[in-house]
C-alpha atoms as a PDB file:
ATOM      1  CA  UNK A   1      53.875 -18.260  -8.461  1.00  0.00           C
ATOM      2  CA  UNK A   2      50.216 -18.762  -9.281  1.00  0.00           C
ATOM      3  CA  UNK A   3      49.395 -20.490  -6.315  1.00  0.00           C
ATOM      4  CA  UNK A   4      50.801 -17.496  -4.191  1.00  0.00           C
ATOM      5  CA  UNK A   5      48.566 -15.534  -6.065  1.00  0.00           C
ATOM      6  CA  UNK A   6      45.481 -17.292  -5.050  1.00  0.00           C
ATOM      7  CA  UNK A   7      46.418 -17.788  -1.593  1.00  0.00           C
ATOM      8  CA  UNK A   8      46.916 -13.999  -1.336  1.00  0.00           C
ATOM      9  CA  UNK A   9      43.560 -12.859  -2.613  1.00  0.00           C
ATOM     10  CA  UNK A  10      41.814 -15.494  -0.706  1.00  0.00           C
ATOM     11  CA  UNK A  11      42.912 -14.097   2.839  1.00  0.00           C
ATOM     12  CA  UNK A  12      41.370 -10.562   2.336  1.00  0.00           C
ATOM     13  CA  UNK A  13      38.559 -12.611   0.414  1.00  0.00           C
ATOM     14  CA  UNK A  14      37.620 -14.667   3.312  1.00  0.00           C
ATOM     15  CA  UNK A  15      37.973 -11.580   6.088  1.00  0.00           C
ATOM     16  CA  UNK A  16      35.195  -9.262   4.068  1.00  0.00           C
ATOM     17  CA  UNK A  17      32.963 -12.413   4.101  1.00  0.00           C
ATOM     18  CA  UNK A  18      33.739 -12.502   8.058  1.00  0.00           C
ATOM     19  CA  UNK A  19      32.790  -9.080   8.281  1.00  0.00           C
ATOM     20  CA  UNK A  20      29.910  -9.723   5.829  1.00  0.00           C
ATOM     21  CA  UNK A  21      28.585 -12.727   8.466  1.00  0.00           C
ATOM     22  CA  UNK A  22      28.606 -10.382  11.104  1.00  0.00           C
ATOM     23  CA  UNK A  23      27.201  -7.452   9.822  1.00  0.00           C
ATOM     24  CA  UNK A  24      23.879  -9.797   8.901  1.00  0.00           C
ATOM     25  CA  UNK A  25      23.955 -11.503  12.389  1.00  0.00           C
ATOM     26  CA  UNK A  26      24.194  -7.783  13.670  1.00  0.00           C
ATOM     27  CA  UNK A  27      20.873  -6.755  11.150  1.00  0.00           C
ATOM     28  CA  UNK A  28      19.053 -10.003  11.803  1.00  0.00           C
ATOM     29  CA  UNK A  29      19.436  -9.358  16.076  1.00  0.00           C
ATOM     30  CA  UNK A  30      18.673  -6.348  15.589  1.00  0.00           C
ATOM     31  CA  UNK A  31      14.990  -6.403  13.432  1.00  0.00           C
ATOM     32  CA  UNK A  32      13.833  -9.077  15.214  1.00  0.00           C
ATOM     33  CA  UNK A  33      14.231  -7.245  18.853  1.00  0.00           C
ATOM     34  CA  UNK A  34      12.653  -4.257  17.653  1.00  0.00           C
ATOM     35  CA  UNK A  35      10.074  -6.615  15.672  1.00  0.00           C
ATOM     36  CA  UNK A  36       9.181  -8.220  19.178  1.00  0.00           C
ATOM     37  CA  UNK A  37       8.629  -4.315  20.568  1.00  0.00           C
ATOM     38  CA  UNK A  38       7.057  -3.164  18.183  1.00  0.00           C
ATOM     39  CA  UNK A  39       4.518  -6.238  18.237  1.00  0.00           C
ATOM     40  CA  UNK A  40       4.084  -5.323  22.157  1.00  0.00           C
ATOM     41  CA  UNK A  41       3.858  -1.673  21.706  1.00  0.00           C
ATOM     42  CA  UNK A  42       1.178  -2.616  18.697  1.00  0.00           C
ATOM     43  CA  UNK A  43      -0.549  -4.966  21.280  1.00  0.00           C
ATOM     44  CA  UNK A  44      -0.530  -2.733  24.320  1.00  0.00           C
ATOM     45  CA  UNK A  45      -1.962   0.318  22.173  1.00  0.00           C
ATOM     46  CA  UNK A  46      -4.520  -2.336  20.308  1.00  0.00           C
ATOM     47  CA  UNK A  47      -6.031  -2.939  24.008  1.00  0.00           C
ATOM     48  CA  UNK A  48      -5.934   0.662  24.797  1.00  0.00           C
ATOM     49  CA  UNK A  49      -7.650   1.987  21.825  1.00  0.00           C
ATOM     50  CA  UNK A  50     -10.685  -1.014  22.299  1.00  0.00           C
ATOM     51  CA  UNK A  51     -11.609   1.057  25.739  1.00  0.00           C
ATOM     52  CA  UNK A  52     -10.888   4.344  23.908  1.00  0.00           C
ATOM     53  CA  UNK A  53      -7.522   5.493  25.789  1.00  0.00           C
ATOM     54  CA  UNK A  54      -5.530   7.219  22.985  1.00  0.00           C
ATOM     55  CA  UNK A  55      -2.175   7.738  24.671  1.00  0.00           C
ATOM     56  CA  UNK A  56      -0.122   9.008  21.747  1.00  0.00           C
ATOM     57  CA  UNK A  57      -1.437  12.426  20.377  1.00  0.00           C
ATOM     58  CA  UNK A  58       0.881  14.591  17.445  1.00  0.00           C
ATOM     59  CA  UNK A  59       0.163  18.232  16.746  1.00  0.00           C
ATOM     60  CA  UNK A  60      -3.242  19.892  18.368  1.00  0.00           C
ATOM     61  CA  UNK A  61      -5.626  18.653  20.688  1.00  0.00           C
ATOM     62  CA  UNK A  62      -8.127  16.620  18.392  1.00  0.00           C
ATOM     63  CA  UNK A  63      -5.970  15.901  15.723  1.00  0.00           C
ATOM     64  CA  UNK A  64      -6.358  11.766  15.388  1.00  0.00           C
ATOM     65  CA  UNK A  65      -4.140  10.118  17.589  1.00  0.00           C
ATOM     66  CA  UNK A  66      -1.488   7.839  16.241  1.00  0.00           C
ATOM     67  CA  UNK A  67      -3.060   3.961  15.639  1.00  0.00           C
ATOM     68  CA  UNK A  68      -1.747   0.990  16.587  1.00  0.00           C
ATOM     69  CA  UNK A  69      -1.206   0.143  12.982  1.00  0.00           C
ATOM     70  CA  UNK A  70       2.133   2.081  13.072  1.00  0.00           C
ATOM     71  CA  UNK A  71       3.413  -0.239  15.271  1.00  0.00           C
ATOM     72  CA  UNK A  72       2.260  -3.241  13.621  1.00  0.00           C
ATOM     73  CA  UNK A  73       3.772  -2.286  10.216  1.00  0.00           C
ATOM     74  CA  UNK A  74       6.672  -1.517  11.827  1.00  0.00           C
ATOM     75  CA  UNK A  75       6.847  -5.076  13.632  1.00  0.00           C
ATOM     76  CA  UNK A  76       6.177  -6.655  10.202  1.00  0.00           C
ATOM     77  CA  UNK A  77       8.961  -4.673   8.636  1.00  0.00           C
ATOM     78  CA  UNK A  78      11.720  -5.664  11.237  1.00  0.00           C
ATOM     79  CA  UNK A  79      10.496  -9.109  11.447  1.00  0.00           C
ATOM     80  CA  UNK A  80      11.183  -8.958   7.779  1.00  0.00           C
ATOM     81  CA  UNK A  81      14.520  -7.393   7.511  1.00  0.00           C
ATOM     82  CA  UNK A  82      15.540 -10.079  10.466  1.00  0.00           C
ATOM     83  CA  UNK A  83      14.258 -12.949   7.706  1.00  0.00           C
ATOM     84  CA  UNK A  84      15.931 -11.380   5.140  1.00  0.00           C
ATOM     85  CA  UNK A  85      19.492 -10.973   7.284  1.00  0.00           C
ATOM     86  CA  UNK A  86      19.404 -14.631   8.214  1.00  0.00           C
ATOM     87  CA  UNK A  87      18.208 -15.995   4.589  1.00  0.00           C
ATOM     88  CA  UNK A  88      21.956 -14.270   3.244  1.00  0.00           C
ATOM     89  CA  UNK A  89      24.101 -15.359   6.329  1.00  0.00           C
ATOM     90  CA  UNK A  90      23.018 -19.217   5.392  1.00  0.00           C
ATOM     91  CA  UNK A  91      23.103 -18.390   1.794  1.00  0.00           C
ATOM     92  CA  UNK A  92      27.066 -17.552   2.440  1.00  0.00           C
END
């Protein structure tokens, strides 16, 4: 009887950690694609902002224009999150 026991909670067990797996693959995928386009966008707006071409504005003519910092953080913080995905689907 106790080995029917076992055998039951490992099925459902071993499905969540399937689900678990591909959820991270998913999040991993998924920050390091928008890590690469961020790192282009960051590049791209970089080259345009050394010849002074501001292309994205917010609010009023004037107001500072957004840097291609933004980007770059945001390329770091996917590129992150995709480390940090992969580092728990080996760890499982």
């Amino acid at each position: 009887m106790r080995a029917s026991k076992a055998k039951s909670h490992r099925g459902p067990k071993h499905k969540n950690l399937n689900g678990e797996i591909l959820m991270g693959k998913s999040l991993s995928t998924l920050g390091y694609w928008l890590g690469l386009i961020c790192t282009v966008l960051a590049a791209i707006f970089r080259l345009l902002a050394a010849f002074k071409i501001y292309v994205l504005h917010m609010g009023n003519p004037g107001v500072t224009a957004i840097s291609y910092l933004t980007f770059f953080h945001a390329a770091a913080l996917f590129f992150l999150l995709a480390i940090a995905s992969w580092c728990q689907i080996s760890r499982s």
